[in-house]
PDB file of N, CA and C in Angstrom:
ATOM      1  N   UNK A   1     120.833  64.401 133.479  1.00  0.00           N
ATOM      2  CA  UNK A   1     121.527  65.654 133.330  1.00  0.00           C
ATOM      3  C   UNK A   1     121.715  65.931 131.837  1.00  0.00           C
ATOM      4  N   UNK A   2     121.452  66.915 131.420  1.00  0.00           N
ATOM      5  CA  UNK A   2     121.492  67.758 130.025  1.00  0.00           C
ATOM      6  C   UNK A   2     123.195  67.659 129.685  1.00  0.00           C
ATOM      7  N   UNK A   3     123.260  67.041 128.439  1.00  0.00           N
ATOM      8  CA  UNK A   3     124.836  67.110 128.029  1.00  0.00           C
ATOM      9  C   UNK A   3     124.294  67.661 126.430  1.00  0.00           C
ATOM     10  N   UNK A   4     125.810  68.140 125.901  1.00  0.00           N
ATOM     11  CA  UNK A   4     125.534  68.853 124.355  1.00  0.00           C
ATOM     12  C   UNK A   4     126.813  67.707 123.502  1.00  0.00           C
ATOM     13  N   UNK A   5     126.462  67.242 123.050  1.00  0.00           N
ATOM     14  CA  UNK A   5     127.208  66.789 121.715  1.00  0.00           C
ATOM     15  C   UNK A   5     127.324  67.397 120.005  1.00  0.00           C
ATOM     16  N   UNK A   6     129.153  67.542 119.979  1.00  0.00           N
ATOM     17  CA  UNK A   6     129.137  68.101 118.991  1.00  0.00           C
ATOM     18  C   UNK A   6     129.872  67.178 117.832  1.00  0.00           C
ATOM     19  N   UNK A   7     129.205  66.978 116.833  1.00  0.00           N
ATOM     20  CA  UNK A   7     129.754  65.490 115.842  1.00  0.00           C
ATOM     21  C   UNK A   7     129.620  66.210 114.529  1.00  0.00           C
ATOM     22  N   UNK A   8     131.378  65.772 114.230  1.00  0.00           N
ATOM     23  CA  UNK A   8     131.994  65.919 112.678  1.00  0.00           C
ATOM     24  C   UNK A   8     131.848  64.758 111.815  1.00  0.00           C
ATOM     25  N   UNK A   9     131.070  63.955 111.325  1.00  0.00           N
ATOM     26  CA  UNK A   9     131.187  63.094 110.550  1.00  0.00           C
ATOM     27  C   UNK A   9     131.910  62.689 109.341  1.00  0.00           C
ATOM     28  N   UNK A  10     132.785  63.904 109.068  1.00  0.00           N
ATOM     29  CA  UNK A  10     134.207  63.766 108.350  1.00  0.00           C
ATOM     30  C   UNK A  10     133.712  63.957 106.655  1.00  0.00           C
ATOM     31  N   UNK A  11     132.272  64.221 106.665  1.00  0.00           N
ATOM     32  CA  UNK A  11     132.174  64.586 105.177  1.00  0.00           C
ATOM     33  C   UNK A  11     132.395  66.536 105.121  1.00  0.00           C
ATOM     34  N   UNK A  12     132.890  67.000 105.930  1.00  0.00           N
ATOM     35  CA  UNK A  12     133.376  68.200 105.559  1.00  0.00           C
ATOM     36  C   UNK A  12     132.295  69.018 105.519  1.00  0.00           C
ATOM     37  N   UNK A  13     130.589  69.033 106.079  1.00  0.00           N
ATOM     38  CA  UNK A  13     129.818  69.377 106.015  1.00  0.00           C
ATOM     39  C   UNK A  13     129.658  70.600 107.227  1.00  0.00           C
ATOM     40  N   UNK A  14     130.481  70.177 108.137  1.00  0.00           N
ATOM     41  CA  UNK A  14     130.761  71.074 109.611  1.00  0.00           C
ATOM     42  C   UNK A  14     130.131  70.069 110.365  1.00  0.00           C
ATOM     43  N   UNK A  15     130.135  70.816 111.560  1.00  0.00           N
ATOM     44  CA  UNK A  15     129.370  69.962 112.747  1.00  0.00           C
ATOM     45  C   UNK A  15     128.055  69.594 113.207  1.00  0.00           C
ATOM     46  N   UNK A  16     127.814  69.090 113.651  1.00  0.00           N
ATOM     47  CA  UNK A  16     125.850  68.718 114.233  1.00  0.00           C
ATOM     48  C   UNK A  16     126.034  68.913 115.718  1.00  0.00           C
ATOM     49  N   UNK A  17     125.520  69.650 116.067  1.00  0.00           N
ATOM     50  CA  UNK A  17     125.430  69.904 117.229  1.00  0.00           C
ATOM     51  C   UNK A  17     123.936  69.324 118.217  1.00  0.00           C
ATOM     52  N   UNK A  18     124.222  68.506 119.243  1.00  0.00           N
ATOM     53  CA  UNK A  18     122.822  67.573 119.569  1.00  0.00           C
ATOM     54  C   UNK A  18     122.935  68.116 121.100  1.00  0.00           C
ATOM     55  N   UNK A  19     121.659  68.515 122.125  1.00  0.00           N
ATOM     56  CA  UNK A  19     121.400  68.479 123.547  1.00  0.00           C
ATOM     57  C   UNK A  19     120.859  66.786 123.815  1.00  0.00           C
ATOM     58  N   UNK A  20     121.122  66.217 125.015  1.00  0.00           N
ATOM     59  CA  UNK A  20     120.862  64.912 124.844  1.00  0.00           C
ATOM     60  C   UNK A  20     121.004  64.652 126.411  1.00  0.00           C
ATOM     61  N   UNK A  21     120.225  64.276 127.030  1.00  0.00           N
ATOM     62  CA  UNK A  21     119.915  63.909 128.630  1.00  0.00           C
ATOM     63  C   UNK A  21     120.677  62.128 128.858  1.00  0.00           C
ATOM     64  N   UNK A  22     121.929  62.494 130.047  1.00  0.00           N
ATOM     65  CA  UNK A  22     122.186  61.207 130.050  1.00  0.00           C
ATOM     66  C   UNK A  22     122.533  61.037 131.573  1.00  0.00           C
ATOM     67  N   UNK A  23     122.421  59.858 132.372  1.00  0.00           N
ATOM     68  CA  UNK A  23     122.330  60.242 133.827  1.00  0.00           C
ATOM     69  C   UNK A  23     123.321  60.371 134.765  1.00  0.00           C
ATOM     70  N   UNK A  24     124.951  60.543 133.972  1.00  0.00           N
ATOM     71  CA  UNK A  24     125.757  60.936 134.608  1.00  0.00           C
ATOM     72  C   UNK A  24     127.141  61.194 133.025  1.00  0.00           C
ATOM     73  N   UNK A  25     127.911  62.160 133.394  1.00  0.00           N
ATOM     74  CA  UNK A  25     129.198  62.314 132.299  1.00  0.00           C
ATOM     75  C   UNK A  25     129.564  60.957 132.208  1.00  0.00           C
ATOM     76  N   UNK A  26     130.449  59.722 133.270  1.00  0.00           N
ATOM     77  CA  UNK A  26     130.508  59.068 132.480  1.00  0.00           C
ATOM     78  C   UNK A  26     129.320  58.531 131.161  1.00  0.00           C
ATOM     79  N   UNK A  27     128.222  57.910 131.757  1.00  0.00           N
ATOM     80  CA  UNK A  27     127.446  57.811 130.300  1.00  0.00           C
ATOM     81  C   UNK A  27     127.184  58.532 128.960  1.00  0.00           C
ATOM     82  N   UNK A  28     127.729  59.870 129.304  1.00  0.00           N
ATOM     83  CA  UNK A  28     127.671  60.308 128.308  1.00  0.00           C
ATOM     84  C   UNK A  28     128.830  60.475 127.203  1.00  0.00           C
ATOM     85  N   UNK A  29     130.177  59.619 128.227  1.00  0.00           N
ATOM     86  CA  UNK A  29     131.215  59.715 127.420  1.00  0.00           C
ATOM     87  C   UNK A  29     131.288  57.866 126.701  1.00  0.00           C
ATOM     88  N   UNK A  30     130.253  57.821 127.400  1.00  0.00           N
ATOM     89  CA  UNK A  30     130.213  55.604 126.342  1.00  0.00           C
ATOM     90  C   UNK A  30     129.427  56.249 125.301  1.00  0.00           C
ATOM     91  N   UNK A  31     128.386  57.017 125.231  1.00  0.00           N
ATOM     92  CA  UNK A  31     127.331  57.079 124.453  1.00  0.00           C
ATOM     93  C   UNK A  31     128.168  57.756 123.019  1.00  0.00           C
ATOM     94  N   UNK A  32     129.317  58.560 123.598  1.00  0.00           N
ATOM     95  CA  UNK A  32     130.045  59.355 122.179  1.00  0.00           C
ATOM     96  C   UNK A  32     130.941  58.915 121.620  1.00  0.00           C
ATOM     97  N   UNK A  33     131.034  57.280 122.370  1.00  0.00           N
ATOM     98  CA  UNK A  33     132.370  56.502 121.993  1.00  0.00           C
ATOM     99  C   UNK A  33     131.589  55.298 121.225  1.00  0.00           C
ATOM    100  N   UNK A  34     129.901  55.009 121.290  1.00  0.00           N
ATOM    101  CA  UNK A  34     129.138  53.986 120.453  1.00  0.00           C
ATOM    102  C   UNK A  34     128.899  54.982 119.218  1.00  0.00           C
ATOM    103  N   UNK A  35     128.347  56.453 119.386  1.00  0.00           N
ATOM    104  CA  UNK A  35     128.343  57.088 117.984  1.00  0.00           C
ATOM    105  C   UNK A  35     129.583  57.518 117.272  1.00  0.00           C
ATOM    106  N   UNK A  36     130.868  57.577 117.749  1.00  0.00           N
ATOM    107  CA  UNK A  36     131.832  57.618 116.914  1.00  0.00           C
ATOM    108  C   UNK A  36     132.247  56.120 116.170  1.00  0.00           C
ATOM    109  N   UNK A  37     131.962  55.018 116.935  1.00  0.00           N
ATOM    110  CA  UNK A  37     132.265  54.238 116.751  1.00  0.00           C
ATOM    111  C   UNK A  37     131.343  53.385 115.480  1.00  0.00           C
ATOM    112  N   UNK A  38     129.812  53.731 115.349  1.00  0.00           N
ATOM    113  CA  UNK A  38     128.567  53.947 114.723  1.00  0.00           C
ATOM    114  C   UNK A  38     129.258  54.860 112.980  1.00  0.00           C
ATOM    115  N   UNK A  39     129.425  55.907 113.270  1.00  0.00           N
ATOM    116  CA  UNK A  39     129.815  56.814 111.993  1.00  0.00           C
ATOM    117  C   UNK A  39     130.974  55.663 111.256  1.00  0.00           C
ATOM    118  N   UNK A  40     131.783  55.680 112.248  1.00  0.00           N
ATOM    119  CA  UNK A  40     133.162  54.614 111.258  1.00  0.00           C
ATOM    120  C   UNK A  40     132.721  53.502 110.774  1.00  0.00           C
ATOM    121  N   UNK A  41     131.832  52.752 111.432  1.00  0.00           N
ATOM    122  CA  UNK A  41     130.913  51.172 110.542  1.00  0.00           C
ATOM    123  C   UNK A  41     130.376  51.774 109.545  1.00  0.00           C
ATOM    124  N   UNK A  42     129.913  53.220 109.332  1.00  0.00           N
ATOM    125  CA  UNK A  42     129.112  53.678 107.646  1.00  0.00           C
ATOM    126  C   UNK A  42     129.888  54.076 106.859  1.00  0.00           C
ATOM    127  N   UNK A  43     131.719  54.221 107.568  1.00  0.00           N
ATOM    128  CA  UNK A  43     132.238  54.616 106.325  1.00  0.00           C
ATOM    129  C   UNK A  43     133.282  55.677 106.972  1.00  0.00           C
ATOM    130  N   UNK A  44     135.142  54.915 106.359  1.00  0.00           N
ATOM    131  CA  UNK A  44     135.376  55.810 107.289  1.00  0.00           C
ATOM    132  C   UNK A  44     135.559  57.549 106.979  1.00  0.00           C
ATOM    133  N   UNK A  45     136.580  58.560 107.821  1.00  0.00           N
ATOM    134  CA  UNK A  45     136.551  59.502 106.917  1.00  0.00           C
ATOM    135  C   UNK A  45     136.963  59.830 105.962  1.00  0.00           C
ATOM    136  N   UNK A  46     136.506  61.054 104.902  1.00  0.00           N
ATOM    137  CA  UNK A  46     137.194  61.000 103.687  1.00  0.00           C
ATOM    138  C   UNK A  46     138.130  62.421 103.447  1.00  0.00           C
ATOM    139  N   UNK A  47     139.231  62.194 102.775  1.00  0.00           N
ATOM    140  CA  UNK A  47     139.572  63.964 102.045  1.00  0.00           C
ATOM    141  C   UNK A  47     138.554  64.701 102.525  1.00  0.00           C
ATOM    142  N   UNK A  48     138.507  66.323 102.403  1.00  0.00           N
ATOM    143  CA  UNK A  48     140.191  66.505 102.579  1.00  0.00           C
ATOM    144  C   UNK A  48     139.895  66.713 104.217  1.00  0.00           C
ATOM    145  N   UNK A  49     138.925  66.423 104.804  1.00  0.00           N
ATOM    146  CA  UNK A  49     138.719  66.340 106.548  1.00  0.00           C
ATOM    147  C   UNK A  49     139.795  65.321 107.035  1.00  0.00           C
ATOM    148  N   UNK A  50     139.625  63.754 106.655  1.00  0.00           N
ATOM    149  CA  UNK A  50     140.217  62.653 107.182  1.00  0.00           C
ATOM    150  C   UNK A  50     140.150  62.289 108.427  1.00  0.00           C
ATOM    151  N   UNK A  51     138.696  63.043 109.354  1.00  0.00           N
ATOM    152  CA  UNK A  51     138.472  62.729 110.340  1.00  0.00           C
ATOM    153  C   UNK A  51     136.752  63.359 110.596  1.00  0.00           C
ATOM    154  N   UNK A  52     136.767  62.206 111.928  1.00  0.00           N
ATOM    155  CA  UNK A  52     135.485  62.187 112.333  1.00  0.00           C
ATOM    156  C   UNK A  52     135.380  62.560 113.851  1.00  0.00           C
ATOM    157  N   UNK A  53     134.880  63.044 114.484  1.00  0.00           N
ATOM    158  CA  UNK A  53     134.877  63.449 116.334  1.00  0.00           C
ATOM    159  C   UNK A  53     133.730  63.472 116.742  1.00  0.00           C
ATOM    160  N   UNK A  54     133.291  62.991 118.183  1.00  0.00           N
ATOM    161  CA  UNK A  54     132.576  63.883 118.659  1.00  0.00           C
ATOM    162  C   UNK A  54     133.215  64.236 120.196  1.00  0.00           C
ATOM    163  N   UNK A  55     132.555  65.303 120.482  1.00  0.00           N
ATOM    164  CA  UNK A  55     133.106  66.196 121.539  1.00  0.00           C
ATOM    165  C   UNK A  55     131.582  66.065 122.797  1.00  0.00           C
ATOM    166  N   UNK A  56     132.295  66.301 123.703  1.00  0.00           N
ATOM    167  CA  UNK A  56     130.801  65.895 124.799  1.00  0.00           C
ATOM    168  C   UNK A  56     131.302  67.193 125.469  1.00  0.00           C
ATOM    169  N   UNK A  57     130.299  68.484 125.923  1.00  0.00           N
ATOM    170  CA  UNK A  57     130.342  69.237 126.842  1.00  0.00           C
ATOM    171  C   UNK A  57     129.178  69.384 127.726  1.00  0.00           C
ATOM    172  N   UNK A  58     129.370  69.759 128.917  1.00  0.00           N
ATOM    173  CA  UNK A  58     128.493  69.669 129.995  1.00  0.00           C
ATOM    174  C   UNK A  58     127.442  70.436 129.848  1.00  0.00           C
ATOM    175  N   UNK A  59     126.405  70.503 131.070  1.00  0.00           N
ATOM    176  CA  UNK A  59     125.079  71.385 131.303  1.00  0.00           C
ATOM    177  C   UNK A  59     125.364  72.819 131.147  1.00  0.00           C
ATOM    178  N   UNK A  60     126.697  73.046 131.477  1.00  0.00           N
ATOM    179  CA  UNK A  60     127.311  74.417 130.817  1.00  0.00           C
ATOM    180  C   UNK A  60     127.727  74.809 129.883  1.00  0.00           C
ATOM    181  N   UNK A  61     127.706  74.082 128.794  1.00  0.00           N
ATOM    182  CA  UNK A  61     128.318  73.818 127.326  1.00  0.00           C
ATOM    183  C   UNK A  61     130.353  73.497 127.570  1.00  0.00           C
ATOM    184  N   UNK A  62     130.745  73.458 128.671  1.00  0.00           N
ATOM    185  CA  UNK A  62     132.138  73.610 129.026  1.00  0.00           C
ATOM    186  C   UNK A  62     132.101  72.308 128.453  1.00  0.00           C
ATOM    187  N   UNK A  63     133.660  72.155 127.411  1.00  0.00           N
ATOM    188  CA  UNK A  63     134.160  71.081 126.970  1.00  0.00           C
ATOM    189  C   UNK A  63     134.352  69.761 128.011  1.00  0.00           C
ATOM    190  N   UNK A  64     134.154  68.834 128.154  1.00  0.00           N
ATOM    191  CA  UNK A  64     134.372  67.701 129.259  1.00  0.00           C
ATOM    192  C   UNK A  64     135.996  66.349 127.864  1.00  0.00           C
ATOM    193  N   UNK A  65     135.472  66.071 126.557  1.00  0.00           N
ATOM    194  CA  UNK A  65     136.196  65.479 126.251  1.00  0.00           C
ATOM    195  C   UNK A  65     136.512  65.566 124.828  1.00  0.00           C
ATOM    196  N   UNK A  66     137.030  64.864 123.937  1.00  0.00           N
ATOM    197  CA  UNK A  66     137.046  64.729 122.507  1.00  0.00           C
ATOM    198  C   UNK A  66     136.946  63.449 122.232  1.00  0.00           C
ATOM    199  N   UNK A  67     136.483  63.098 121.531  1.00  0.00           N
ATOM    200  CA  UNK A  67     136.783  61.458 120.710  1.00  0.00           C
ATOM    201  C   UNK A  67     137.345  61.908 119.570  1.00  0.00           C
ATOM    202  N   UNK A  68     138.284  61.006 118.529  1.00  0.00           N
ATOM    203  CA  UNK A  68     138.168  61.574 117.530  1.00  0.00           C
ATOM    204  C   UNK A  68     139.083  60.615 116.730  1.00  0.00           C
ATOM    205  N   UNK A  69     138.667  60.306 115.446  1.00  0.00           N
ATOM    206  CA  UNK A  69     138.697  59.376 114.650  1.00  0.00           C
ATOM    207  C   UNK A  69     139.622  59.815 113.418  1.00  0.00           C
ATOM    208  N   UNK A  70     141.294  59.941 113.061  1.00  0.00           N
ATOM    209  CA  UNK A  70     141.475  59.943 111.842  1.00  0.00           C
ATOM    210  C   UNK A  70     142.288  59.215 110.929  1.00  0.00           C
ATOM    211  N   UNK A  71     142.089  59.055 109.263  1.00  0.00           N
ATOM    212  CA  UNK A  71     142.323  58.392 108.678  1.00  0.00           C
ATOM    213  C   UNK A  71     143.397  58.714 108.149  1.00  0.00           C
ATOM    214  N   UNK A  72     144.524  58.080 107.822  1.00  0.00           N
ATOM    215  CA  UNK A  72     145.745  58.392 107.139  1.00  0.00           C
ATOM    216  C   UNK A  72     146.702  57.661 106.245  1.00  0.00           C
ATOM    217  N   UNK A  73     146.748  57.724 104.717  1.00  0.00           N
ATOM    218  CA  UNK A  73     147.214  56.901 104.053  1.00  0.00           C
ATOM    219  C   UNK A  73     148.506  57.239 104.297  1.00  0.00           C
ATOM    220  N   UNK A  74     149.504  56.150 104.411  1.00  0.00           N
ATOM    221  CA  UNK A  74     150.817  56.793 104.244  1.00  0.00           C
ATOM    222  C   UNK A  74     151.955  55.993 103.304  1.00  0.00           C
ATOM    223  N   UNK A  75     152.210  56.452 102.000  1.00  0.00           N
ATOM    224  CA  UNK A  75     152.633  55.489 101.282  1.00  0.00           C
ATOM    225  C   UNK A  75     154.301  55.307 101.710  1.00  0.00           C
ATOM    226  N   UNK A  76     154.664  53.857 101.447  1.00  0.00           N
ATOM    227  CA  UNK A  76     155.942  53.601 101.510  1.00  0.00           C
ATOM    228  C   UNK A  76     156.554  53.446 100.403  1.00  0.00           C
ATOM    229  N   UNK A  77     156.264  53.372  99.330  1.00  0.00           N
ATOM    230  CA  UNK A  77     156.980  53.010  98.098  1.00  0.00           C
ATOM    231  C   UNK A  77     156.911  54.395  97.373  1.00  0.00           C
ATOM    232  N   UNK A  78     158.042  54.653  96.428  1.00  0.00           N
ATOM    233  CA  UNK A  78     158.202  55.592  95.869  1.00  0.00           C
ATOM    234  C   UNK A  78     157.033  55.414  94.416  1.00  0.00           C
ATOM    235  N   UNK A  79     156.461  56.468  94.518  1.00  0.00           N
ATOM    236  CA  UNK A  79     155.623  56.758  93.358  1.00  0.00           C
ATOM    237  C   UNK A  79     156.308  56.539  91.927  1.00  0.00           C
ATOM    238  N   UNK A  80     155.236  55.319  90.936  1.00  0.00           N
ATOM    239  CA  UNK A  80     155.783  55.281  89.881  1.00  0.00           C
ATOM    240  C   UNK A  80     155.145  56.040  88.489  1.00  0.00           C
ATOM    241  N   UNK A  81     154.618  57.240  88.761  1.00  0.00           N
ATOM    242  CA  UNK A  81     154.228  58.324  88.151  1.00  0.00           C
ATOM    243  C   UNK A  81     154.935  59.119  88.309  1.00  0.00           C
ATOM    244  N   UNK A  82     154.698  60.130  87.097  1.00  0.00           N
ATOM    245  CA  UNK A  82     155.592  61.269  86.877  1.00  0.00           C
ATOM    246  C   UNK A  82     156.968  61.464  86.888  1.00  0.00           C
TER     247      UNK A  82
END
């Protein structure tokens, strides 16, 4: 069955949009959880996105899920600048 994947790789470039034959939704929701999981081993996301997704929609383009990956520094100590 025809599924559409849509993947942010978090360099702020926009999305990639892929058609991709897989033989049932679940498989196609492992397959977007090895390429999200794939993008974060090359690096995770950066400014000013701080995230990475991909989205799986059906033979109808109708949304089915999200994955989605983000990064967040959060400091605890008071800044000793300025």
């Amino acid at each position: 069955m025809r599924y559409f994947l849509q993947v942010m790789d978090g360099s702020g470039d926009g999305p990639v949009n892929m058609s991709l034959d897989f033989a049932d939704q679940e498989e196609a929701i492992r397959q977007a959880h090895v390429a999200l999981a794939e993008m974060a081993r090359d690096g995770l996301p950066k400014e000013p996105v701080n995230m990475m997704s991909v989205e799986v929609f059906n033979e109808h383009k109708q949304p089915i899920t999200e994955l989605r990956l983000t990064f967040e520094v959060i400091p605890k100590f008071p800044s000793t600048t300025g």
